[in-house]
Protein backbone atom coordinates (compact mmCIF):
# COMPACT_ATOMS: atom_id res chain seq x y z
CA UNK A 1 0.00 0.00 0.00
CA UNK A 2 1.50 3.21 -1.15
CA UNK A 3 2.16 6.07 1.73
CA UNK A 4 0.26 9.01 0.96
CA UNK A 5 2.72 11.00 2.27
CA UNK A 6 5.56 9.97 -0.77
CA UNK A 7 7.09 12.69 -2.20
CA UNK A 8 6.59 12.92 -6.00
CA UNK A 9 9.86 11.85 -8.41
CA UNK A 10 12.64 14.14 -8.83
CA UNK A 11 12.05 15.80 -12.40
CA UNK A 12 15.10 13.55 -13.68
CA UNK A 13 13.24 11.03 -13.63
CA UNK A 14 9.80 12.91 -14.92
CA UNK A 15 11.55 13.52 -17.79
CA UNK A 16 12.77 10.35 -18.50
CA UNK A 17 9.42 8.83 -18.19
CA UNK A 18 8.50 11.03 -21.04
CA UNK A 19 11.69 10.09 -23.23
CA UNK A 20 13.54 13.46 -22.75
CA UNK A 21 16.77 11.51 -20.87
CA UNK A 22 19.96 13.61 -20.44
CA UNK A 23 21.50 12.12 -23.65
CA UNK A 24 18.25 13.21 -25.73
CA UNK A 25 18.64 16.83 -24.07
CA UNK A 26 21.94 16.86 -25.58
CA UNK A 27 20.55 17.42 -29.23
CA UNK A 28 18.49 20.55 -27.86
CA UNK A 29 21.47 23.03 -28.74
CA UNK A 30 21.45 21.83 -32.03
CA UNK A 31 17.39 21.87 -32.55
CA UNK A 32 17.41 25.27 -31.34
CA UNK A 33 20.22 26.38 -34.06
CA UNK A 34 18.37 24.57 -37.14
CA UNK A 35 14.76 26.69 -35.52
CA UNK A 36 16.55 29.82 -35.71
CA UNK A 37 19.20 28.95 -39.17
CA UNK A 38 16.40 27.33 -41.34
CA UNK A 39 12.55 27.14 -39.81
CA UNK A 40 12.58 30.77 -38.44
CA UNK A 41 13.71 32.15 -41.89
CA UNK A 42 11.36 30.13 -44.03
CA UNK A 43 8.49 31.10 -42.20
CA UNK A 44 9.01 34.49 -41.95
CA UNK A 45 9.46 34.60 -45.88
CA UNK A 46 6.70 32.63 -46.43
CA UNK A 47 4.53 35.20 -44.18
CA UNK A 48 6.82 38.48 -46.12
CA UNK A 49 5.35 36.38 -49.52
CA UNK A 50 1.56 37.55 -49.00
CA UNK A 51 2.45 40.91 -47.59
CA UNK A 52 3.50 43.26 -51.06
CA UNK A 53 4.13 46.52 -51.82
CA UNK A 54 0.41 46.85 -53.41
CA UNK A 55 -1.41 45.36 -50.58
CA UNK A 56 -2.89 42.89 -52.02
CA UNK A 57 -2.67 38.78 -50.12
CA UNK A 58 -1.85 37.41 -53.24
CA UNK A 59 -0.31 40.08 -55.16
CA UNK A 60 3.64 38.88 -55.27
CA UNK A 61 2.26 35.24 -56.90
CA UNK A 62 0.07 36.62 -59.55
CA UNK A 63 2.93 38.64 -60.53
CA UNK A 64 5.03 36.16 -61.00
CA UNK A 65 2.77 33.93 -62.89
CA UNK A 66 1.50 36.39 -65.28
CA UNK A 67 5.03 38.02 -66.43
CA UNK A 68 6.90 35.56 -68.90
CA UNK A 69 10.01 37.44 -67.80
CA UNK A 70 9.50 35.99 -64.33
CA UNK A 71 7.78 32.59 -64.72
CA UNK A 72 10.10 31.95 -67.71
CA UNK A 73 13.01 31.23 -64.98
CA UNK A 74 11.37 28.22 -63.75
CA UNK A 75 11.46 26.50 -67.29
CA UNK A 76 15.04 28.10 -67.58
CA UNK A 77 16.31 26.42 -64.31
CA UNK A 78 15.05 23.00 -64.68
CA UNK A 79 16.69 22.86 -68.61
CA UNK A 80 19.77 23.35 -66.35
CA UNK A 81 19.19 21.11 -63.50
CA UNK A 82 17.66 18.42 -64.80
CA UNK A 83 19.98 17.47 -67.44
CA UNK A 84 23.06 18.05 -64.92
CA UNK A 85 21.73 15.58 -62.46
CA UNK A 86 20.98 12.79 -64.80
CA UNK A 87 24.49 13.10 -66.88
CA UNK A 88 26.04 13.36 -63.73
CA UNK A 89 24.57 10.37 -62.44
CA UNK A 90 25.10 8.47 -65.93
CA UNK A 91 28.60 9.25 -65.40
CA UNK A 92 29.20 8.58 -61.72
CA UNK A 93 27.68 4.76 -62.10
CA UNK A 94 30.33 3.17 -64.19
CA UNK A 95 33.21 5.48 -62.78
CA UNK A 96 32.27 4.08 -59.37
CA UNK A 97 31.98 0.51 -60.41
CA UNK A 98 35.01 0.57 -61.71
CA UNK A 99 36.55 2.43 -58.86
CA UNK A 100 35.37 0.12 -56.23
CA UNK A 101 37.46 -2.89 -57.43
CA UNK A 102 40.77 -0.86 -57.92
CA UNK A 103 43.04 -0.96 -55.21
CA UNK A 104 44.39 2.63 -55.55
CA UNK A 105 40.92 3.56 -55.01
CA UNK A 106 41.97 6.41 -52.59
CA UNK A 107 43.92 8.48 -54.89
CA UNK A 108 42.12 8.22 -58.20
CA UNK A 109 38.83 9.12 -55.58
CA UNK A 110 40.95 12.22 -54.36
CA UNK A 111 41.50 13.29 -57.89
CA UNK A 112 37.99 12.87 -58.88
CA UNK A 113 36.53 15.28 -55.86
CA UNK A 114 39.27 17.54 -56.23
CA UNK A 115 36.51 20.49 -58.10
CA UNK A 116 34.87 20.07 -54.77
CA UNK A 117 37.98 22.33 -53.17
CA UNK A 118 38.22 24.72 -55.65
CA UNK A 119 34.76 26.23 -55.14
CA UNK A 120 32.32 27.48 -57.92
CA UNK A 121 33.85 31.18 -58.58
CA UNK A 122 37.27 29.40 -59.04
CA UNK A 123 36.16 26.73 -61.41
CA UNK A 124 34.31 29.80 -63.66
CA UNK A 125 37.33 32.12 -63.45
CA UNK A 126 39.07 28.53 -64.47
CA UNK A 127 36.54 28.06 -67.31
CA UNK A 128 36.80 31.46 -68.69
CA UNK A 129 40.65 31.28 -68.81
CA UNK A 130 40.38 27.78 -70.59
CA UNK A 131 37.38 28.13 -72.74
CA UNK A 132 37.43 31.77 -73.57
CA UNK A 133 38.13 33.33 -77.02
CA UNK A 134 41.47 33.50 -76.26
CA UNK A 135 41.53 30.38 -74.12
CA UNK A 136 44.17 27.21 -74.38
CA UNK A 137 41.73 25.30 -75.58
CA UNK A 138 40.60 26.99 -78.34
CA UNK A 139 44.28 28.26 -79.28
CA UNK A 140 44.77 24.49 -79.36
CA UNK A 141 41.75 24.08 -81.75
CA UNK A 142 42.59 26.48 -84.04
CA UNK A 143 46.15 25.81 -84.73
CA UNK A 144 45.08 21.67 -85.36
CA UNK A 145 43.18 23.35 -87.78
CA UNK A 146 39.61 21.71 -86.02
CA UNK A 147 37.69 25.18 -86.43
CA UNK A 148 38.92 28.69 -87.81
CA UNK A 149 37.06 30.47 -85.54
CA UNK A 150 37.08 30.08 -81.44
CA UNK A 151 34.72 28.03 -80.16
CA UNK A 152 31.55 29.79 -77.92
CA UNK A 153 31.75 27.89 -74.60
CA UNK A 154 31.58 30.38 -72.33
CA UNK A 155 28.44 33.46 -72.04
CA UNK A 156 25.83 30.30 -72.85
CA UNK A 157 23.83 27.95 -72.01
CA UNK A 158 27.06 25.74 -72.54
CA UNK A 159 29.61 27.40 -70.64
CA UNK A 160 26.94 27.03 -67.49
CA UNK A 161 26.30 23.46 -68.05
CA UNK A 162 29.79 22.79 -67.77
CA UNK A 163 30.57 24.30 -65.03
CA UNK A 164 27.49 22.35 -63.03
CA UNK A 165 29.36 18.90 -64.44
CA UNK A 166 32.60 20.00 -62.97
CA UNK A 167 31.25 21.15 -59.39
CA UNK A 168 28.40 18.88 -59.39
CA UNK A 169 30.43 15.19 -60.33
CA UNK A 170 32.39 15.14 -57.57
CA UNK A 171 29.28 15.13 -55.19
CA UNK A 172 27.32 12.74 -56.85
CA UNK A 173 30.22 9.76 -57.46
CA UNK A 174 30.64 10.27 -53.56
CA UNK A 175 27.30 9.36 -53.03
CA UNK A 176 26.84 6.35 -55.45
CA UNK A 177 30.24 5.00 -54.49
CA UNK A 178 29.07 5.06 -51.10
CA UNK A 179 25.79 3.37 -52.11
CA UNK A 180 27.63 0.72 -54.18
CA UNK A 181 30.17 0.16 -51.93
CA UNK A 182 27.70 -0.73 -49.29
CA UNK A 183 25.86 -3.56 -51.37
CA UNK A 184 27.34 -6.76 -49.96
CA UNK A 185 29.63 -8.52 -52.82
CA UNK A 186 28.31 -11.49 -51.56
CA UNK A 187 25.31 -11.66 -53.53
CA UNK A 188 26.59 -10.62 -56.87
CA UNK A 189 29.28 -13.60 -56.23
CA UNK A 190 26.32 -15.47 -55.51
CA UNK A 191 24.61 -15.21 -58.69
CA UNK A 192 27.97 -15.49 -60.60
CA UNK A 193 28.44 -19.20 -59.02
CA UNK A 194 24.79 -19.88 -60.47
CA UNK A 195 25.85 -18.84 -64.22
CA UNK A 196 24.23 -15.15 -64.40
CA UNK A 197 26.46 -12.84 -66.81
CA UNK A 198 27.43 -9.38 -65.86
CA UNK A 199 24.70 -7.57 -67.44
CA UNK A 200 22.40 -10.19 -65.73
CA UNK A 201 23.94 -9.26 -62.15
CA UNK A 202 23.68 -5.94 -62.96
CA UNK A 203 19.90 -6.14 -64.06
CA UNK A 204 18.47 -8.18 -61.75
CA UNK A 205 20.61 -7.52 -58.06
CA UNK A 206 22.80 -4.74 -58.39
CA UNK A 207 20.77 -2.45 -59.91
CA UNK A 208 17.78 -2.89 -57.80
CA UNK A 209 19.73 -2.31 -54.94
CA UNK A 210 21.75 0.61 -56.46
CA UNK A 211 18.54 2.64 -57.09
CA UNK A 212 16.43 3.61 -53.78
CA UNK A 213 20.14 5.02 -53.05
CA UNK A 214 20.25 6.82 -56.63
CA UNK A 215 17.11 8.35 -56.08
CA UNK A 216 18.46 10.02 -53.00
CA UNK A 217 21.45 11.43 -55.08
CA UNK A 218 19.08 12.45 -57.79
CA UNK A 219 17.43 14.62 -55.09
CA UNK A 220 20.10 16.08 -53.69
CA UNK A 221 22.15 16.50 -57.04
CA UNK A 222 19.19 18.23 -58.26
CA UNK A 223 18.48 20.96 -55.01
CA UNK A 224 22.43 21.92 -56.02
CA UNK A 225 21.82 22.31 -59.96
CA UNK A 226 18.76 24.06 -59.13
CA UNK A 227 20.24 26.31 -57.07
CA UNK A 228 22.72 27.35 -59.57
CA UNK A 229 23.66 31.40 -59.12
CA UNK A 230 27.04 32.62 -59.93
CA UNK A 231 27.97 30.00 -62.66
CA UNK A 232 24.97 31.17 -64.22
CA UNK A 233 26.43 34.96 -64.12
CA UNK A 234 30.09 34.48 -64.34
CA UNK A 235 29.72 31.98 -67.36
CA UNK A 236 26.26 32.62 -68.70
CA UNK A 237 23.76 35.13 -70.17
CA UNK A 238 21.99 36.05 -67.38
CA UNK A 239 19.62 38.65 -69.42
CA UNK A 240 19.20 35.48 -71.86
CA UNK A 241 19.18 31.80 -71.43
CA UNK A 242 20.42 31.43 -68.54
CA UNK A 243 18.31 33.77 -66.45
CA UNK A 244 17.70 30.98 -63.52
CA UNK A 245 14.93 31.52 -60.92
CA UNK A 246 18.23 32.65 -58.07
CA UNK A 247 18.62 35.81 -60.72
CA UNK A 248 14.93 36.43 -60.48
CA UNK A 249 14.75 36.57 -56.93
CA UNK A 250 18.58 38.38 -56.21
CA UNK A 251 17.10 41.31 -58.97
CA UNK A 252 13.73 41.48 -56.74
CA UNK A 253 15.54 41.93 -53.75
CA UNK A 254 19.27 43.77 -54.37
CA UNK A 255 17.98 45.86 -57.42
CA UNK A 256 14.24 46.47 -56.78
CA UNK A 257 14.33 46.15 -53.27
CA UNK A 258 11.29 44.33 -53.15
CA UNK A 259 11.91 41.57 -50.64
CA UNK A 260 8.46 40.53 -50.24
CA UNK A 261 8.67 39.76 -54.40
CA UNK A 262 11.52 38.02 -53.45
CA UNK A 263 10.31 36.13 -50.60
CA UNK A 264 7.79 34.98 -53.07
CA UNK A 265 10.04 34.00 -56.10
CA UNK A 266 12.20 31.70 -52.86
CA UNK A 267 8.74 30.14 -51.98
CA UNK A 268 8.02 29.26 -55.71
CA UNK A 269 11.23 27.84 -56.10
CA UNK A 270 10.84 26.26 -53.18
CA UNK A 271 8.12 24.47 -54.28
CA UNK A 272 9.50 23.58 -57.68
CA UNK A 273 11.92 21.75 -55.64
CA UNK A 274 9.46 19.71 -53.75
CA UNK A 275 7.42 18.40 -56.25
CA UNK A 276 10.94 17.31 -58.47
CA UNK A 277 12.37 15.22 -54.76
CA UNK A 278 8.44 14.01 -53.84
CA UNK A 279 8.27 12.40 -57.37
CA UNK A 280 12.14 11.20 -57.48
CA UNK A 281 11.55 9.91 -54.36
CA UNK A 282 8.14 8.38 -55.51
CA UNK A 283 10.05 6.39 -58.77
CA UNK A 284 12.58 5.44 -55.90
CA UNK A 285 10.15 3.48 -53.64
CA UNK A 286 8.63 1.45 -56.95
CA UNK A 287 12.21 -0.67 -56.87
CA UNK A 288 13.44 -2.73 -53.97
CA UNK A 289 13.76 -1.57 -50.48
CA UNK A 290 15.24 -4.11 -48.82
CA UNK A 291 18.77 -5.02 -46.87
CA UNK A 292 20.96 -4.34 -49.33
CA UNK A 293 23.71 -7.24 -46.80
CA UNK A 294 23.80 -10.95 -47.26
CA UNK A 295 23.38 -11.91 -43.18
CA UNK A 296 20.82 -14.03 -42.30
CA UNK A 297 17.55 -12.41 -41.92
């Protein structure tokens, strides 16, 4: 029979009952930092969104969508992005297969994610000393006689497109070598004792395995192509075809000092991106989802 006079548990252990333990209180700090980095920001543009210059609740939106100047970004940005993502993945698949059976896989892995340190405004400054009118590679066209004129790889749609390959590679073979690296050899050997050919392996077990991961990489390949900013402006035409949604929103905000416009161009791109990762990530869950290890289950 329980004393009626028992004094009620120390607030150690109140807490604990509810699953906030000392060890759980430890990732408060870093809660608190993503509320006030990321969550506090996108809410208050999301709120600065409905409140423009004219008065109007809707105002910024129907803007954008009824100027072909503005909405004409969107298209512009995913000609860039998606393209990017999928070569880069294309390319990044057999580079990492091959990669993961070499046994100097550490340096020709350092040399591949080397871009990664040089930054974006360094490989375009890089770009426009290599590709430019006067650029090595074009003196080296020329005088092998490929073209009489110098090449336009730079100021385009090209020049940007490039420069997303370079920066955006590295990432993406990082992530599917990690992915492929992580299926357990043991069933690919498996199937090779039973008489299945490469492409079969590849098919039927390694690629089934390889793509819930790929789907993640597609995702966040894409968010970093999409994002795209001063490639497109150091190496593009940003009045032209290369006029991403990022230029939209930094003229709204730095040139026409309308940050609620602004706010509203971020939120529309924001969306853009969610509806590109829901579906990826839709496609992803159609393939197989489970241990990608050969223990015992």
């Amino acid at each position: 029979m329980n004393d009626a006079h028992t004094p009620p548990p120390a607030l150690g252990m109140r807490l604990a009952a509810m699953g906030l333990d000392a060890v759980t209180l430890l990732v408060l700090p870093a809660a608190l930092l993503i509320v006030a980095l990321f969550v506090y920001p996108f809410l208050y543009g999301l709120w600065l969104s409905f409140h423009p210059k004219d008065g109007s609740t809707f105002g910024n939106y129907v803007k954008f969508f009824s100027d072909p100047f503005l909405y004409g970004t969107i298209g512009k940005t995913l000609w860039l992005a998606l393209p990017v993502t999928v070569l880069n993945l294309l390319l990044a698949i057999p580079i990492a297969f091959r990669v993961r059976r070499m046994r100097n896989q550490r340096i020709l892995t350092t040399i591949l994610v080397l871009p990664i340190t040089l930054g974006t405004v360094l490989v375009a400054e890089g770009m426009l000393n290599y590709f430019g009118p006067q650029g090595w590679f074009n003196r080296a066209v020329m005088t092998l006689g490929l073209s009489s004129t110098p090449l336009k790889l730079v100021h385009n749609y090209t020049g940007v497109f490039i420069s997303l390959v370079i920066t955006g590679f590295p990432f993406t073979f990082l992530l599917v070598l990690s992915y492929l690296t992580g299926i357990d050899p043991v069933l690919e050997q498996a199937a090779a004792t039973l008489g299945a050919k490469t492409a079969a392996r590849f098919r039927h077990i390694l690629l089934p395995l390889l793509v819930p991961g790929l789907g993640v990489t597609f995702c966040l390949g894409f968010v970093q192509a999409f994002s795209v900013f001063p490639s497109a402006v150091l190496l593009g035409a940003p009045a032209g075809p290369t006029r991403v949604i990022s230029i939209a929103a930094y003229e709204a905000a730095f040139e026409h000092y309308d940050y609620s416009l602004a706010s509203a161009i971020a939120m529309v791109m924001a969306l853009v991106l969610l509806v590109i990762v829901v579906a990826a990530l839709s496609v992803r869950n159609l393939f197989y989802r489970g241990p990608a290890s050969g223990g015992k289950g």
